[in-house]
C-alpha atoms as a PDB file:
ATOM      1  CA  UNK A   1     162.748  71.099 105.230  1.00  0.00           C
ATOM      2  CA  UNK A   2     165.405  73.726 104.594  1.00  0.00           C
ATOM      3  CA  UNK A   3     164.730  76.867 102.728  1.00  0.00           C
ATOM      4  CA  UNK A   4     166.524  77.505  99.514  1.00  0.00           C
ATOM      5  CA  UNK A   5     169.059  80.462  99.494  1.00  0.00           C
ATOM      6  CA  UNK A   6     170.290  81.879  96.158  1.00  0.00           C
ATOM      7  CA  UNK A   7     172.782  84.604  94.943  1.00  0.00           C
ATOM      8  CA  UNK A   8     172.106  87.230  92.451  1.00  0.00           C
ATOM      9  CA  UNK A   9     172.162  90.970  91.537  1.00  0.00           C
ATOM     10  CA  UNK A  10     169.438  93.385  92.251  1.00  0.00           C
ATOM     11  CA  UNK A  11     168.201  94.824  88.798  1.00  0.00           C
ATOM     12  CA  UNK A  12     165.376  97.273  90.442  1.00  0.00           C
ATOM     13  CA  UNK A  13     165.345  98.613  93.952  1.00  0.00           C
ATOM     14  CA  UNK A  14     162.427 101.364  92.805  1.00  0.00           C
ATOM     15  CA  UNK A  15     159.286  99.767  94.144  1.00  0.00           C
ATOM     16  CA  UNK A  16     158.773 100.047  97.984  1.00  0.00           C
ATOM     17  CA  UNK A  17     159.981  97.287 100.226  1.00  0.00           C
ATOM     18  CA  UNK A  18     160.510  94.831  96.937  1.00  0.00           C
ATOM     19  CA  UNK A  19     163.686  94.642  94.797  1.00  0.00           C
ATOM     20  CA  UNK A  20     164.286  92.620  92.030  1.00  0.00           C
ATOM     21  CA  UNK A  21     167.381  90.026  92.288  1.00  0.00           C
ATOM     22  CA  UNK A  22     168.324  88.208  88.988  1.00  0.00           C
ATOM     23  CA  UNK A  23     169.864  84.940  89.821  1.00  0.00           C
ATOM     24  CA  UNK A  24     172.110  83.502  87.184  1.00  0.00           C
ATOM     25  CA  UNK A  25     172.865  80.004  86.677  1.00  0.00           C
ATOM     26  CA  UNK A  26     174.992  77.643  84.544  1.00  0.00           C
ATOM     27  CA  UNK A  27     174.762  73.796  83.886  1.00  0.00           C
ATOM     28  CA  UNK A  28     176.310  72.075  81.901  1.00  0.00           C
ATOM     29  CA  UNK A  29     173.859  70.341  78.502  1.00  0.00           C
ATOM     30  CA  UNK A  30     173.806  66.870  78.898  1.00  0.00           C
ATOM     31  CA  UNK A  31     174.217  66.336  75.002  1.00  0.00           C
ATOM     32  CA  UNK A  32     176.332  68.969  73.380  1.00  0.00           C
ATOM     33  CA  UNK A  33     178.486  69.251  76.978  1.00  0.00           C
ATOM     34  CA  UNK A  34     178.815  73.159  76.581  1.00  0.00           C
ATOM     35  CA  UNK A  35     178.040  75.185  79.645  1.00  0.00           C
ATOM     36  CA  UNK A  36     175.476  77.432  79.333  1.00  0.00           C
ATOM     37  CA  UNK A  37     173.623  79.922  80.961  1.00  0.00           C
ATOM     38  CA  UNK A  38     170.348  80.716  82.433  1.00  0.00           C
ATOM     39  CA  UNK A  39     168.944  83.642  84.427  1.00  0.00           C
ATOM     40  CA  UNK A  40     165.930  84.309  86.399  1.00  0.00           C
ATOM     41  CA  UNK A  41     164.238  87.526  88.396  1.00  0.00           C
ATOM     42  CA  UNK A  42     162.747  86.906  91.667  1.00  0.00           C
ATOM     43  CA  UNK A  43     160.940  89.424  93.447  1.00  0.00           C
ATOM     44  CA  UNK A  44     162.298  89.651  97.022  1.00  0.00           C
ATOM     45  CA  UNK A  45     161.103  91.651 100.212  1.00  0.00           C
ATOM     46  CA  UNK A  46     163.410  94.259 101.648  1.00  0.00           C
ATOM     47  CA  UNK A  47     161.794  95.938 104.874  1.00  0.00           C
ATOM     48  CA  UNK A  48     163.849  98.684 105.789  1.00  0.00           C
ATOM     49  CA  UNK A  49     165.496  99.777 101.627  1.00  0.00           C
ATOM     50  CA  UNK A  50     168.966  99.282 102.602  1.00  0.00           C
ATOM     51  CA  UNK A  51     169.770  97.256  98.708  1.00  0.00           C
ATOM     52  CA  UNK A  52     170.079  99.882  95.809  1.00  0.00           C
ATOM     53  CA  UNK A  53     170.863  98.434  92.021  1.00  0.00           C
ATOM     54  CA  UNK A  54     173.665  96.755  91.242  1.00  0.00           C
ATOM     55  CA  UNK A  55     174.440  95.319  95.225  1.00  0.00           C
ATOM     56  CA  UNK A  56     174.838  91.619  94.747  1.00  0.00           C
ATOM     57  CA  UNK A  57     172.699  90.083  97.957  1.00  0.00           C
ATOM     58  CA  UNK A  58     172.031  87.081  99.200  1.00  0.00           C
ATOM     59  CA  UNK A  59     167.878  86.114  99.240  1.00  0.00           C
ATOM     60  CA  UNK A  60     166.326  82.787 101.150  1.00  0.00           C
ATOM     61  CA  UNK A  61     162.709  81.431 100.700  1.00  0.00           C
ATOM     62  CA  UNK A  62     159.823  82.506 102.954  1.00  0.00           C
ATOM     63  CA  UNK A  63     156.502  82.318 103.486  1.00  0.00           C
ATOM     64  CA  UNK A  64     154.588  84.657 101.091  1.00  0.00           C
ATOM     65  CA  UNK A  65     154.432  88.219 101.553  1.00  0.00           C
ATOM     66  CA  UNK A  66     152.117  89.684  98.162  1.00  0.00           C
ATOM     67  CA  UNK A  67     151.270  87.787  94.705  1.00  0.00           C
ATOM     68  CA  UNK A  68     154.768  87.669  93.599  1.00  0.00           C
ATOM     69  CA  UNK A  69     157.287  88.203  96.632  1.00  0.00           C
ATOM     70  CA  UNK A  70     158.151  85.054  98.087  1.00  0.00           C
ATOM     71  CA  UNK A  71     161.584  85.310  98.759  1.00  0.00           C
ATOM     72  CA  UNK A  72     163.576  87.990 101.397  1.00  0.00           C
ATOM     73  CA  UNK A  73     166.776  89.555 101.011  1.00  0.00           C
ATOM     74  CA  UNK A  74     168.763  88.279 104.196  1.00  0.00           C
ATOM     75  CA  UNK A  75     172.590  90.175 103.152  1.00  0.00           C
ATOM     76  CA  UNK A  76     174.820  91.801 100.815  1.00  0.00           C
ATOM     77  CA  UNK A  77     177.976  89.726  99.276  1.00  0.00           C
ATOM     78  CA  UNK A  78     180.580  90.842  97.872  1.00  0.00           C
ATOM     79  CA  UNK A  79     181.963  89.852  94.269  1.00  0.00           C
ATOM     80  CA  UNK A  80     185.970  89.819  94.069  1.00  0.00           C
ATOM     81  CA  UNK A  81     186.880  89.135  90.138  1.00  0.00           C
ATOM     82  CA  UNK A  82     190.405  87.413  89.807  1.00  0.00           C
ATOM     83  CA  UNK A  83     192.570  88.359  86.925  1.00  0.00           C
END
Protein backbone atom coordinates (compact mmCIF):
# COMPACT_ATOMS: atom_id res chain seq x y z
CA UNK A 1 0.00 0.00 0.00
CA UNK A 2 1.28 3.50 -0.70
CA UNK A 3 1.81 6.03 1.97
CA UNK A 4 -0.20 9.18 1.92
CA UNK A 5 1.76 12.48 1.26
CA UNK A 6 0.13 15.84 2.08
CA UNK A 7 1.02 19.62 1.76
CA UNK A 8 0.73 22.16 4.40
CA UNK A 9 2.40 24.98 6.43
CA UNK A 10 4.38 24.49 9.53
CA UNK A 11 2.59 26.49 12.41
CA UNK A 12 5.30 25.48 15.28
CA UNK A 13 8.86 24.41 14.72
CA UNK A 14 9.61 25.01 18.78
CA UNK A 15 9.51 21.48 20.12
CA UNK A 16 12.63 19.31 19.34
CA UNK A 17 12.66 17.12 16.28
CA UNK A 18 8.58 17.68 15.84
CA UNK A 19 6.93 20.55 13.91
CA UNK A 20 3.53 21.14 13.43
CA UNK A 21 2.20 21.21 9.61
CA UNK A 22 -1.46 22.41 9.14
CA UNK A 23 -2.83 20.85 6.06
CA UNK A 24 -5.70 22.69 4.47
CA UNK A 25 -8.28 21.25 2.39
CA UNK A 26 -11.34 22.18 0.30
CA UNK A 27 -14.30 20.04 -1.10
CA UNK A 28 -16.87 20.94 -2.47
CA UNK A 29 -20.69 20.26 -0.12
CA UNK A 30 -22.58 17.89 -1.85
CA UNK A 31 -25.92 19.88 -1.08
CA UNK A 32 -25.41 23.59 -1.00
CA UNK A 33 -22.38 23.10 -3.86
CA UNK A 34 -20.19 25.90 -2.16
CA UNK A 35 -16.57 25.06 -1.64
CA UNK A 36 -15.48 25.11 1.61
CA UNK A 37 -12.71 24.69 3.72
CA UNK A 38 -11.20 22.48 6.24
CA UNK A 39 -7.86 22.40 8.07
CA UNK A 40 -6.03 20.00 10.14
CA UNK A 41 -2.51 19.92 12.34
CA UNK A 42 -0.43 16.93 12.12
CA UNK A 43 2.47 16.47 14.16
CA UNK A 44 5.42 15.50 11.92
CA UNK A 45 9.11 14.33 12.73
CA UNK A 46 11.96 16.50 11.58
CA UNK A 47 15.46 14.87 12.57
CA UNK A 48 17.98 17.27 11.87
CA UNK A 49 15.53 21.12 12.49
CA UNK A 50 16.10 22.31 9.10
CA UNK A 51 11.84 23.61 8.84
CA UNK A 52 11.28 26.95 10.83
CA UNK A 53 7.47 28.54 10.83
CA UNK A 54 5.91 29.56 8.03
CA UNK A 55 8.10 27.00 5.35
CA UNK A 56 5.40 25.22 3.45
CA UNK A 57 6.82 21.32 3.36
CA UNK A 58 5.85 18.43 2.06
CA UNK A 59 5.10 15.39 4.96
CA UNK A 60 4.41 11.43 4.00
CA UNK A 61 3.06 8.73 6.46
CA UNK A 62 5.37 6.51 8.52
CA UNK A 63 5.54 4.18 10.95
CA UNK A 64 5.10 5.77 14.43
CA UNK A 65 7.71 7.62 16.07
CA UNK A 66 5.94 8.98 19.81
CA UNK A 67 2.03 9.17 20.81
CA UNK A 68 1.24 11.72 18.29
CA UNK A 69 4.01 11.90 15.45
CA UNK A 70 3.17 9.69 12.76
CA UNK A 71 3.98 11.49 9.86
CA UNK A 72 7.80 12.89 8.59
CA UNK A 73 8.61 15.92 6.86
CA UNK A 74 10.34 14.59 3.55
CA UNK A 75 10.88 18.54 1.69
CA UNK A 76 10.19 22.09 1.45
CA UNK A 77 7.81 23.47 -1.55
CA UNK A 78 7.53 26.42 -2.66
CA UNK A 79 4.18 28.54 -3.00
CA UNK A 80 4.15 30.96 -6.20
CA UNK A 81 0.72 33.17 -5.90
CA UNK A 82 -0.49 34.34 -9.45
CA UNK A 83 -2.03 37.72 -9.77
Amino acid sequence: MTKKILKGTITSAKNNKTVVVEVTRKFKHPFYSKVISRSKKYHAHDEMNNFKEGDYVEIIECKPISKKKTWEVVKKWYKFKQN
